[in-house]
N, C-alpha and C. Protein backbone atom coordinates (compact mmCIF):
# COMPACT_ATOMS: atom_id res chain seq x y z
N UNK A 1 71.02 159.00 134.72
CA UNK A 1 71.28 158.73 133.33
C UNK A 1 70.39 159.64 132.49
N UNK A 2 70.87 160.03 130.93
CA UNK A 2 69.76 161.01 130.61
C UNK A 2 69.43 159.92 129.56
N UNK A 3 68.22 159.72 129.17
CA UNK A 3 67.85 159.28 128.29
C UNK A 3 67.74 159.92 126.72
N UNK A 4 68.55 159.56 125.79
CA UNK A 4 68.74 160.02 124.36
C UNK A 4 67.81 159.74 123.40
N UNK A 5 66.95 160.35 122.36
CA UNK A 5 66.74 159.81 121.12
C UNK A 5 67.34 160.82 120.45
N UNK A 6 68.01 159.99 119.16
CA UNK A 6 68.93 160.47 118.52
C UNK A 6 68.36 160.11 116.96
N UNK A 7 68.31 161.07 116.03
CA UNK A 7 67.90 161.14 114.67
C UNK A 7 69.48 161.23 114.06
N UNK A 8 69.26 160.41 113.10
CA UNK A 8 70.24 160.32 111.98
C UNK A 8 71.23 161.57 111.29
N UNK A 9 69.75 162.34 111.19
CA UNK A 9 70.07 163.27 110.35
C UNK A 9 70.36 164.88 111.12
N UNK A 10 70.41 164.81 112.24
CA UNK A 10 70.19 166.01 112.83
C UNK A 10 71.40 166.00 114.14
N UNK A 11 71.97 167.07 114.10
CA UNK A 11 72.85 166.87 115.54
C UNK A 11 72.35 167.10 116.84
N UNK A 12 72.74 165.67 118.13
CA UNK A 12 71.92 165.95 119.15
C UNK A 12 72.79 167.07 120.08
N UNK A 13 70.93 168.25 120.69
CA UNK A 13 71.09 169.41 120.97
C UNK A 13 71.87 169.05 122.62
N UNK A 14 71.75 167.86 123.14
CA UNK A 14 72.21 167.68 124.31
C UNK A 14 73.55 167.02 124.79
N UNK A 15 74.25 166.52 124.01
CA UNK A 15 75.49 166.21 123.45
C UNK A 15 76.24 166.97 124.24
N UNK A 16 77.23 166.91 125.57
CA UNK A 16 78.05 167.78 125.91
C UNK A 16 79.85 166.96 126.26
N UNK A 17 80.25 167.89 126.83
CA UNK A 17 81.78 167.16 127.18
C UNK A 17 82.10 166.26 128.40
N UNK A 18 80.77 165.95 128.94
CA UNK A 18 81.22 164.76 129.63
C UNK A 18 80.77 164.06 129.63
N UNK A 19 79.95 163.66 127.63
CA UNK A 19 79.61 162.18 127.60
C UNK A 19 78.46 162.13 127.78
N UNK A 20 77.60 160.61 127.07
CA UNK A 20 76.18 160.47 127.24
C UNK A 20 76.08 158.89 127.67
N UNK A 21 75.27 159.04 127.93
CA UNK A 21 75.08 157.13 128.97
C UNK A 21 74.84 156.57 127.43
N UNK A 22 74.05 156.44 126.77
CA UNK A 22 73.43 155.65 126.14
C UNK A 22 72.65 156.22 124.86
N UNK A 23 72.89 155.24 123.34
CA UNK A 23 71.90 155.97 122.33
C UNK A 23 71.37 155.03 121.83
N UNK A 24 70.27 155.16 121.22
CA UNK A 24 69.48 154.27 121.16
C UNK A 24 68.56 154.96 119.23
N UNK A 25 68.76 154.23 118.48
CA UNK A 25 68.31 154.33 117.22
C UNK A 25 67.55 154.11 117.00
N UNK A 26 66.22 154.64 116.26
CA UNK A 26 65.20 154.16 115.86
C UNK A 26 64.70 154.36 114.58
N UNK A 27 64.78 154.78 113.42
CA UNK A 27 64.49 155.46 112.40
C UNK A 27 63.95 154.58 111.23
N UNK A 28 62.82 154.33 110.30
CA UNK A 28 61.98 153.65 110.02
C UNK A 28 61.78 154.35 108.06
N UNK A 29 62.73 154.00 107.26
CA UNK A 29 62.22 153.97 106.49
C UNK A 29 60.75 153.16 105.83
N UNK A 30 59.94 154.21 105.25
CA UNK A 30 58.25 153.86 104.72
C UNK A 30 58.24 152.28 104.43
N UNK A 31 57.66 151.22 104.87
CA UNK A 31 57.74 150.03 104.50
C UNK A 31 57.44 149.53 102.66
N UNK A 32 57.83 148.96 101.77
CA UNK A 32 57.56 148.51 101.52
C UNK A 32 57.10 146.89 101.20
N UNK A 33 56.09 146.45 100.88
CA UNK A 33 55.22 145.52 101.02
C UNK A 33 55.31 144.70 98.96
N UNK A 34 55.81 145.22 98.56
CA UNK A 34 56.58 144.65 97.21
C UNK A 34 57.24 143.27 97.65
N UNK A 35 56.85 142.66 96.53
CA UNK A 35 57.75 141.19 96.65
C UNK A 35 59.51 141.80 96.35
N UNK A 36 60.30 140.88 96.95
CA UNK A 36 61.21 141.30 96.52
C UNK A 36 62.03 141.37 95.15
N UNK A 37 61.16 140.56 93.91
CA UNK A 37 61.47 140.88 92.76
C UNK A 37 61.41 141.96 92.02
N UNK A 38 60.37 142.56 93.28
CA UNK A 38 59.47 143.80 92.42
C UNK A 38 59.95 145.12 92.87
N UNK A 39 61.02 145.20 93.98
CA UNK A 39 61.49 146.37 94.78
C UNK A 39 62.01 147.15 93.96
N UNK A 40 62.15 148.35 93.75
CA UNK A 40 63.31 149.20 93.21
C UNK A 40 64.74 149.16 93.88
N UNK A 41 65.75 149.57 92.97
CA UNK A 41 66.80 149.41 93.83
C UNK A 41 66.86 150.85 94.58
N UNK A 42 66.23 151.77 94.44
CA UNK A 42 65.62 153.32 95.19
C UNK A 42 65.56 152.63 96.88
N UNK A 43 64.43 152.07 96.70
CA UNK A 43 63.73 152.34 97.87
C UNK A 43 64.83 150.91 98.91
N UNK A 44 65.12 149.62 98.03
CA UNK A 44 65.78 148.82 98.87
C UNK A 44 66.92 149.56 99.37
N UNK A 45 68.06 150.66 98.65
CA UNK A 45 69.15 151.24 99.03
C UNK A 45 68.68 152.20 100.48
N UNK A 46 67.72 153.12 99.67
CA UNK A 46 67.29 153.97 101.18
C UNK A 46 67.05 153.31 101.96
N UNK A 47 66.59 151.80 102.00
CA UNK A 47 66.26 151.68 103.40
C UNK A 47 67.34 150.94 103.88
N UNK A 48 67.98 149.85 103.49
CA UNK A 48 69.41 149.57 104.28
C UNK A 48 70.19 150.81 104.81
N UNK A 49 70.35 151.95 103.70
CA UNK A 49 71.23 152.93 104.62
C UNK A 49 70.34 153.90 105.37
N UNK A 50 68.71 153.56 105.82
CA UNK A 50 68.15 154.45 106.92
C UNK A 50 68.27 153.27 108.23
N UNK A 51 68.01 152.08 107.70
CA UNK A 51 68.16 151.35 108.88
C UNK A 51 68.93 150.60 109.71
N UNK A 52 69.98 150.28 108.52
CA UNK A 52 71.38 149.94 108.96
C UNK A 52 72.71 151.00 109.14
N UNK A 53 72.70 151.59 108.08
CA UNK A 53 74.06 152.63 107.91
C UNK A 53 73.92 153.34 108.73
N UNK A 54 72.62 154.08 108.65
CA UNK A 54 72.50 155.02 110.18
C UNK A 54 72.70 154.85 111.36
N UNK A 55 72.53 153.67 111.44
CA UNK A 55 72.38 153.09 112.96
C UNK A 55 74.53 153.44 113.31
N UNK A 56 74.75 152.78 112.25
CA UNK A 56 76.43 152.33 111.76
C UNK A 56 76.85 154.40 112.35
N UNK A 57 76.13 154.95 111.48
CA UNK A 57 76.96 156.29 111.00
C UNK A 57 76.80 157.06 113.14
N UNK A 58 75.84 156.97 113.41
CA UNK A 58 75.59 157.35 114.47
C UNK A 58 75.89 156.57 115.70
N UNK A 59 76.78 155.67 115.97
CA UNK A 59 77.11 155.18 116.45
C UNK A 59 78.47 155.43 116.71
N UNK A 60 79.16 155.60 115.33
CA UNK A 60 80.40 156.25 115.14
C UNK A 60 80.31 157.70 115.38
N UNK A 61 79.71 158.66 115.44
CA UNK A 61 79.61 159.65 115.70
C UNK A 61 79.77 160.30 117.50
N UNK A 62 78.95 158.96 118.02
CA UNK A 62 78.59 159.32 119.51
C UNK A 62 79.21 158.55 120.07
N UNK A 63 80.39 157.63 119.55
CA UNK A 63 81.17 157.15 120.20
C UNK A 63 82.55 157.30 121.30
N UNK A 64 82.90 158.55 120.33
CA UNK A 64 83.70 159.38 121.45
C UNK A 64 83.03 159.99 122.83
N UNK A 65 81.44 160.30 122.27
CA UNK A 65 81.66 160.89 123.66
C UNK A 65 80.81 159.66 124.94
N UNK A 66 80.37 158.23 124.24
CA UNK A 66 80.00 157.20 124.99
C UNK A 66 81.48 156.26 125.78
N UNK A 67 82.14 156.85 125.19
CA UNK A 67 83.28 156.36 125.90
C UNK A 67 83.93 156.54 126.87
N UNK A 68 83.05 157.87 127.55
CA UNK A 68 83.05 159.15 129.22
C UNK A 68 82.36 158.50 129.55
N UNK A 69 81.44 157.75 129.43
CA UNK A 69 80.91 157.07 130.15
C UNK A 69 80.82 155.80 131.19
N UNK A 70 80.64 155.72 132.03
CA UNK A 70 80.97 154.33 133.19
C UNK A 70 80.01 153.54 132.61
N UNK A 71 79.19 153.40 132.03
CA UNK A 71 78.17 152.39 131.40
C UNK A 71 77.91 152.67 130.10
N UNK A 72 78.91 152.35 129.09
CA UNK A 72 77.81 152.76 127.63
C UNK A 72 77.18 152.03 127.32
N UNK A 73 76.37 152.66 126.70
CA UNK A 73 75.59 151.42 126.06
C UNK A 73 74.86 152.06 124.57
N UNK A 74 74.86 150.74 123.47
CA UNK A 74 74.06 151.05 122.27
C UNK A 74 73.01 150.62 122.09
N UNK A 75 72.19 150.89 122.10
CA UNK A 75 70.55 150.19 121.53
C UNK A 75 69.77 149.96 120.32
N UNK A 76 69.84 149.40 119.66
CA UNK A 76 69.76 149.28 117.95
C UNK A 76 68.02 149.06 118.20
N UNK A 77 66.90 149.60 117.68
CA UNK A 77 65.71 148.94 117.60
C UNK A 77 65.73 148.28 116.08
N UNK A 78 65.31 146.90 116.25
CA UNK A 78 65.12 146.32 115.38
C UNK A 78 63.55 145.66 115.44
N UNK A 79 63.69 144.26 114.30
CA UNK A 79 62.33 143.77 114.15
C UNK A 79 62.86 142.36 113.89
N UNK A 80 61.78 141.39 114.83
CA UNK A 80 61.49 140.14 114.56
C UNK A 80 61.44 139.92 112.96
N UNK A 81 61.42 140.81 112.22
CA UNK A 81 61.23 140.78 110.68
C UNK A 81 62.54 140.37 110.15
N UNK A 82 63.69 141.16 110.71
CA UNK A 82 65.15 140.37 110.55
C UNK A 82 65.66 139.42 110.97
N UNK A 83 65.01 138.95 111.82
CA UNK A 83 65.77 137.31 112.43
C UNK A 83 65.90 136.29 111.36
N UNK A 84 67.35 136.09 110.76
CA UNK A 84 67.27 134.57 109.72
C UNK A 84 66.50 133.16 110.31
N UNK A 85 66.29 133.54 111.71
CA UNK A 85 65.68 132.05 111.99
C UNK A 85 64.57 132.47 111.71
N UNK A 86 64.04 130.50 111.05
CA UNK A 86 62.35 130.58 110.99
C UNK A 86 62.40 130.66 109.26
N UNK A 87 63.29 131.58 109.01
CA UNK A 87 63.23 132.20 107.43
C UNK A 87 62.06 133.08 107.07
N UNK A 88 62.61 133.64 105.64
CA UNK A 88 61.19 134.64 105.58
C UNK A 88 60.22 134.43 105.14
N UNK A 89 59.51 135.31 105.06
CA UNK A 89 58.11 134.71 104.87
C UNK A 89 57.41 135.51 104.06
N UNK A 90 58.18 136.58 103.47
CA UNK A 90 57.76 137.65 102.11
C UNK A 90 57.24 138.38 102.59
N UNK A 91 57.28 139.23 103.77
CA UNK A 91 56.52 140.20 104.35
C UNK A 91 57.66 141.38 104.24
N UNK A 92 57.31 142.56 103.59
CA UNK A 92 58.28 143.58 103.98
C UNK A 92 59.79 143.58 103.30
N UNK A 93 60.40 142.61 102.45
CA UNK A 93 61.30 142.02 102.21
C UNK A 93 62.76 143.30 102.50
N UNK A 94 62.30 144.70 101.80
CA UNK A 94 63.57 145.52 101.98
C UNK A 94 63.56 145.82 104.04
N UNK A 95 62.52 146.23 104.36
CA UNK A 95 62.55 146.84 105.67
C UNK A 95 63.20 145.12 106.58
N UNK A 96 62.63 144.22 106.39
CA UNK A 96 62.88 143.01 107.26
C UNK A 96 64.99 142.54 106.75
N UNK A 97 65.26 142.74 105.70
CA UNK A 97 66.68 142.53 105.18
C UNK A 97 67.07 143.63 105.91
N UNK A 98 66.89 145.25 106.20
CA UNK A 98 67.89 146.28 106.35
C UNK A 98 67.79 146.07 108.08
N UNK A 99 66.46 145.44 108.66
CA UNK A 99 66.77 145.05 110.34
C UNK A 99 67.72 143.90 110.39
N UNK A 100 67.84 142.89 109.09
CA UNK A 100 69.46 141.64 109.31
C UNK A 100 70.29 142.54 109.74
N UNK A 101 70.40 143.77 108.47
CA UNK A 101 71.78 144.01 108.58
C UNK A 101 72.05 144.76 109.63
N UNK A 102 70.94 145.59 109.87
CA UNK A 102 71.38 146.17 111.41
C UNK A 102 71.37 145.14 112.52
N UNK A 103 71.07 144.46 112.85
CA UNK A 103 71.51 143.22 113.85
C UNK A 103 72.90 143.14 113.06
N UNK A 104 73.80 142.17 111.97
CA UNK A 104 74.99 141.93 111.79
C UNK A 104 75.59 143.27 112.54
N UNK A 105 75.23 144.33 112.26
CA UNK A 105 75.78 145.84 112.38
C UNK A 105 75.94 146.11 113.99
N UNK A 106 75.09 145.61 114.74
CA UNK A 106 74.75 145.66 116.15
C UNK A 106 76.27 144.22 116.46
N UNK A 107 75.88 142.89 115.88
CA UNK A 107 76.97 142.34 116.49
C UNK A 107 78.29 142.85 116.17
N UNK A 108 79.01 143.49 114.95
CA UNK A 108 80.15 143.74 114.98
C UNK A 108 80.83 144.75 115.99
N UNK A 109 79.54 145.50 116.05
CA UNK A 109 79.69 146.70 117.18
C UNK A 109 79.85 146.40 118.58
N UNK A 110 79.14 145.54 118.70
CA UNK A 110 79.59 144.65 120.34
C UNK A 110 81.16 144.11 119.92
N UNK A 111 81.56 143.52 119.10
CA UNK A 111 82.79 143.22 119.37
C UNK A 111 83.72 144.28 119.38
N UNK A 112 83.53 145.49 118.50
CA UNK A 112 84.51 146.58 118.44
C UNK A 112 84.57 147.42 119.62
N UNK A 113 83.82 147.67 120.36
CA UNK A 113 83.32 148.21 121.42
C UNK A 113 83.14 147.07 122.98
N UNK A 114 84.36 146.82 123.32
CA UNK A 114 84.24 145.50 124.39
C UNK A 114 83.86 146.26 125.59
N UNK A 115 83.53 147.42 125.82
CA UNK A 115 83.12 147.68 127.10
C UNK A 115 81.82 148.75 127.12
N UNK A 116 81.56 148.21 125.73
CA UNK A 116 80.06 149.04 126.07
C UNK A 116 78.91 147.73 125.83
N UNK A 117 78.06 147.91 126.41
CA UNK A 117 76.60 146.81 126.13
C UNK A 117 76.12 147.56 124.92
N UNK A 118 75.98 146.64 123.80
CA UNK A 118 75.46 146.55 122.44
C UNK A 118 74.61 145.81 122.06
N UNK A 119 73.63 145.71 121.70
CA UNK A 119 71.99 144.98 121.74
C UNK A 119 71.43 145.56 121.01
N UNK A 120 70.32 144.56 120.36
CA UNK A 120 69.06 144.81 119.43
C UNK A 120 68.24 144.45 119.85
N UNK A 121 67.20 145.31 120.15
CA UNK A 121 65.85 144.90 120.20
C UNK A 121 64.76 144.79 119.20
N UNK A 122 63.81 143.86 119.57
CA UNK A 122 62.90 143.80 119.18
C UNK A 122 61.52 144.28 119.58
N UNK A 123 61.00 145.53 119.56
CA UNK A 123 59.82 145.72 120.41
C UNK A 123 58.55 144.90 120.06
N UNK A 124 58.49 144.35 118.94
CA UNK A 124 57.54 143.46 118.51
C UNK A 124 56.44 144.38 117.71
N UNK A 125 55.19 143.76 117.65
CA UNK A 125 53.99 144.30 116.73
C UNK A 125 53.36 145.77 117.55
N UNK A 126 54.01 147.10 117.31
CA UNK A 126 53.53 148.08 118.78
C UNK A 126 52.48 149.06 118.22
N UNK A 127 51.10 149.64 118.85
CA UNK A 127 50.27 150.70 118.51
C UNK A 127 51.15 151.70 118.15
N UNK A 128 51.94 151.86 116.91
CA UNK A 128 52.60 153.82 116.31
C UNK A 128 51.79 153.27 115.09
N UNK A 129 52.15 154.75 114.11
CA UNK A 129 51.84 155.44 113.02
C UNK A 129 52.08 154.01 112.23
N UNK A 130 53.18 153.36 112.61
CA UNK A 130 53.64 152.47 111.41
C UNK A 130 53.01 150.76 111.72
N UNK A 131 52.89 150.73 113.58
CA UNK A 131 52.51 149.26 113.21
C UNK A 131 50.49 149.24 113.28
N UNK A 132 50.15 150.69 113.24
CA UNK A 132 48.87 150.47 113.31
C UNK A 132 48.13 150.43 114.61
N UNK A 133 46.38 150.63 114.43
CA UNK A 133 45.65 149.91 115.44
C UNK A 133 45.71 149.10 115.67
N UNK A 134 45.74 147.87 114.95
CA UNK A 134 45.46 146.89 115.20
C UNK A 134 46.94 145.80 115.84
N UNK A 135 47.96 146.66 115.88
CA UNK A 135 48.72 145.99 116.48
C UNK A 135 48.73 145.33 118.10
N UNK A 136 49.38 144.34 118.00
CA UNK A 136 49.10 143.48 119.52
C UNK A 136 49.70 144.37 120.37
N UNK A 137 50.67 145.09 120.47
CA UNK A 137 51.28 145.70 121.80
C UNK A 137 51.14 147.22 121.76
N UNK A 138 51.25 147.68 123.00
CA UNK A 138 51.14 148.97 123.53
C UNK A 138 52.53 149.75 123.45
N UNK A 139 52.73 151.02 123.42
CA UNK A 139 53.89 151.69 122.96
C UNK A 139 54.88 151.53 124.36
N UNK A 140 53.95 151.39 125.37
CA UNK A 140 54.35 151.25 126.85
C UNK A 140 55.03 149.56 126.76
N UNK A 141 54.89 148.62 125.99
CA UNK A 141 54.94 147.49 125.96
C UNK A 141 56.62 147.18 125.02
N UNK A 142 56.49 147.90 123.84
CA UNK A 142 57.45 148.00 123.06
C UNK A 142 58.61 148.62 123.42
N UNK A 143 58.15 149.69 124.63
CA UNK A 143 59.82 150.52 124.49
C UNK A 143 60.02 149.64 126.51
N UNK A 144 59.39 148.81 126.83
CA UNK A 144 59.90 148.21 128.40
C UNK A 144 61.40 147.52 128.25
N UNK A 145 61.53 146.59 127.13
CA UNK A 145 63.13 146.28 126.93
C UNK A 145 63.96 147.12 126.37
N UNK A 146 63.75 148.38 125.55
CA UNK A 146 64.94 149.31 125.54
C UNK A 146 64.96 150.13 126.55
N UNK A 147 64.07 150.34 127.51
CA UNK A 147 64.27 151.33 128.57
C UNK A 147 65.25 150.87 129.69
N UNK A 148 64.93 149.26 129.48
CA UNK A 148 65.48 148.43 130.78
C UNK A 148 66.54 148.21 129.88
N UNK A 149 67.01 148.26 128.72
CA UNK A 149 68.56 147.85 128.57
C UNK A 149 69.54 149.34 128.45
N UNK A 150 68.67 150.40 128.47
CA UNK A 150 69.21 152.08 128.88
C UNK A 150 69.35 152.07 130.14
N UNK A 151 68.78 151.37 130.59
CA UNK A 151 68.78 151.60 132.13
C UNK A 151 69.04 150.61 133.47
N UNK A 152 68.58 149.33 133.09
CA UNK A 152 69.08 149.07 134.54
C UNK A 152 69.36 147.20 134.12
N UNK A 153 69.58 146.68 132.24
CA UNK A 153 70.04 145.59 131.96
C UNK A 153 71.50 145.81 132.84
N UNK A 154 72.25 143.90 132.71
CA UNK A 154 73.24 144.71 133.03
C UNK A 154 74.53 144.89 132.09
N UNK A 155 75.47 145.59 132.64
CA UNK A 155 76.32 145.98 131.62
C UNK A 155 76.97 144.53 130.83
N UNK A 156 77.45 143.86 131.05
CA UNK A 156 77.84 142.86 130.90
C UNK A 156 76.87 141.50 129.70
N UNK A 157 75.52 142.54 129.69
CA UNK A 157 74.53 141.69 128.46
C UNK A 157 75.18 142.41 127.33
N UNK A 158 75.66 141.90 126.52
CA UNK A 158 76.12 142.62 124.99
C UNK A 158 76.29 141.52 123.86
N UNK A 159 75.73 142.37 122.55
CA UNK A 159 75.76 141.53 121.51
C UNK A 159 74.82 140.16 121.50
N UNK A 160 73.48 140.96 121.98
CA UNK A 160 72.53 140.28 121.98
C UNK A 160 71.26 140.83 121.31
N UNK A 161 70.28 140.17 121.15
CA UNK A 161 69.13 140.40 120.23
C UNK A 161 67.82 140.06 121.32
N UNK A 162 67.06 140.86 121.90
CA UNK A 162 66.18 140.95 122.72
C UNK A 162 64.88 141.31 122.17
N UNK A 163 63.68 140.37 122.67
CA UNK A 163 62.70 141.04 122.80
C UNK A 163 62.16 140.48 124.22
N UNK A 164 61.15 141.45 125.20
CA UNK A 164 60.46 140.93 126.82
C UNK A 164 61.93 140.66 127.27
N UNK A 165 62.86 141.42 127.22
CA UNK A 165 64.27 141.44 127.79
C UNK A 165 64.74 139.95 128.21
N UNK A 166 64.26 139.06 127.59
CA UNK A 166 64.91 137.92 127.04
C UNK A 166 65.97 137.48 125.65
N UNK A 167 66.74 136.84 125.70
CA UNK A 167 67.56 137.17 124.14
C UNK A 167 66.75 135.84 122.91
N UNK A 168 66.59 136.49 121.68
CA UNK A 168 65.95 135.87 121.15
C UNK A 168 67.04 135.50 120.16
N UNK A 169 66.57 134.40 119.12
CA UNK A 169 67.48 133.74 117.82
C UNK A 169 67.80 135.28 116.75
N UNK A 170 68.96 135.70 116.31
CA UNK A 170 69.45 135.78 115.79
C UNK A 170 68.44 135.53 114.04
C-alpha cells in the first residue's frame, strides 16, 4: 500500500493510473480561541471550508482513482472538539464546529461510497506546532489509529468516528 498525504491545495505528485489505496486529510486552519459571538465571519468561513470543504473537495477529486482500488479507504482527521456529545464547552468554537461538519461530511461519504471504508479520527491532544508541548500524546500516539485504519483496520469498519482505534460518540 503507498501511504498518501494529500494537501488541499496542491496536486498529488504520486497520483497515477492505477489508483491509490487510501487518502487521508489533515489540514488545520490557525485556531481561533474567540467566543463564538466574537468570531468574524472571515475566519469562521475559512475554516469550515479548510476543514470541512476540503476534506469534501479532495475526496471528490481522488475518487476516481480510489475506486482502482481493492481496498479504498478515506481518512478524515478530526477532533474530539467536534463530537456533539458531551456538548461544547467554548473552546475553539469555529475550528471544533468545522471538525462537526467534517465528521457529518465523513458520514455522508461512507454512505455515497459503499465500498470504500470512510472514518474520522480523532488523534486526540498530540506534541505538533498546533497542540503544543504540553500536550498529553506523542505524534507516534496520534497518527497509530490512522495508520491502522490505512492499513490493516478492516475494510468493512466504515462511517465511523475513532479514536485508540475504538469508535467513539459522534
Amino acid at each position: 500500500m503507498r501511504m498518501t498525504k494529500i494537501f488541499v491545495s496542491e496536486p498529488h505528485p504520486s497520483a497515477h493510473e492505477d489508483g491509490i489505496d487510501h487518502r487521508s486529510e489533515q489540514r488545520h486552519r490557525a485556531r481561533s480561541d474567540d467566543a463564538i459571538l466574537e468570531i468574524s465571519d472571515d475566519i469562521f468561513r475559512k475554516t469550515i471550508e479548510t476543514n470541512a470543504l476540503g476534506a469534501l473537495r479532495v475526496t471528490r477529486a481522488f475518487a476516481p482513482l480510489l475506486t482502482k482500488s481493492k481496498a479504498p479507504r478515506v481518512i478524515n482527521v478530526s477532533s474530539g472538539g467536534g463530537q456533539l456529545t458531551g456538548g461544547a464547552d467554548g473552546w475553539s468554537p469555529a475550528y471544533c464546529i468545522s471538525k462537526t461538519a467534517l465528521n457529518g461530511v465523513t458520514s455522508q461519504l461512507a454512505a455515497a461510497l459503499p465500498k470504500f471504508a470512510v472514518n474520522s479520527v480523532c488523534p486526540g491532544w498530540v506534541r505538533t506546532d498546533m497542540g503544543g508541548r504540553n500536550a498529553t500524546r506523542s505524534v507516534e500516539q496520534g497518527a497509530d489509529t490512522i495508520v491502522w485504519l490505512a492499513s490493516d483496520a478492516p475494510q468493512s469498519l466504515t462511517g465511523k468516528f475513532l479514536r485508540d482505534r475504538k469508535e467513539i460518540p459522534w
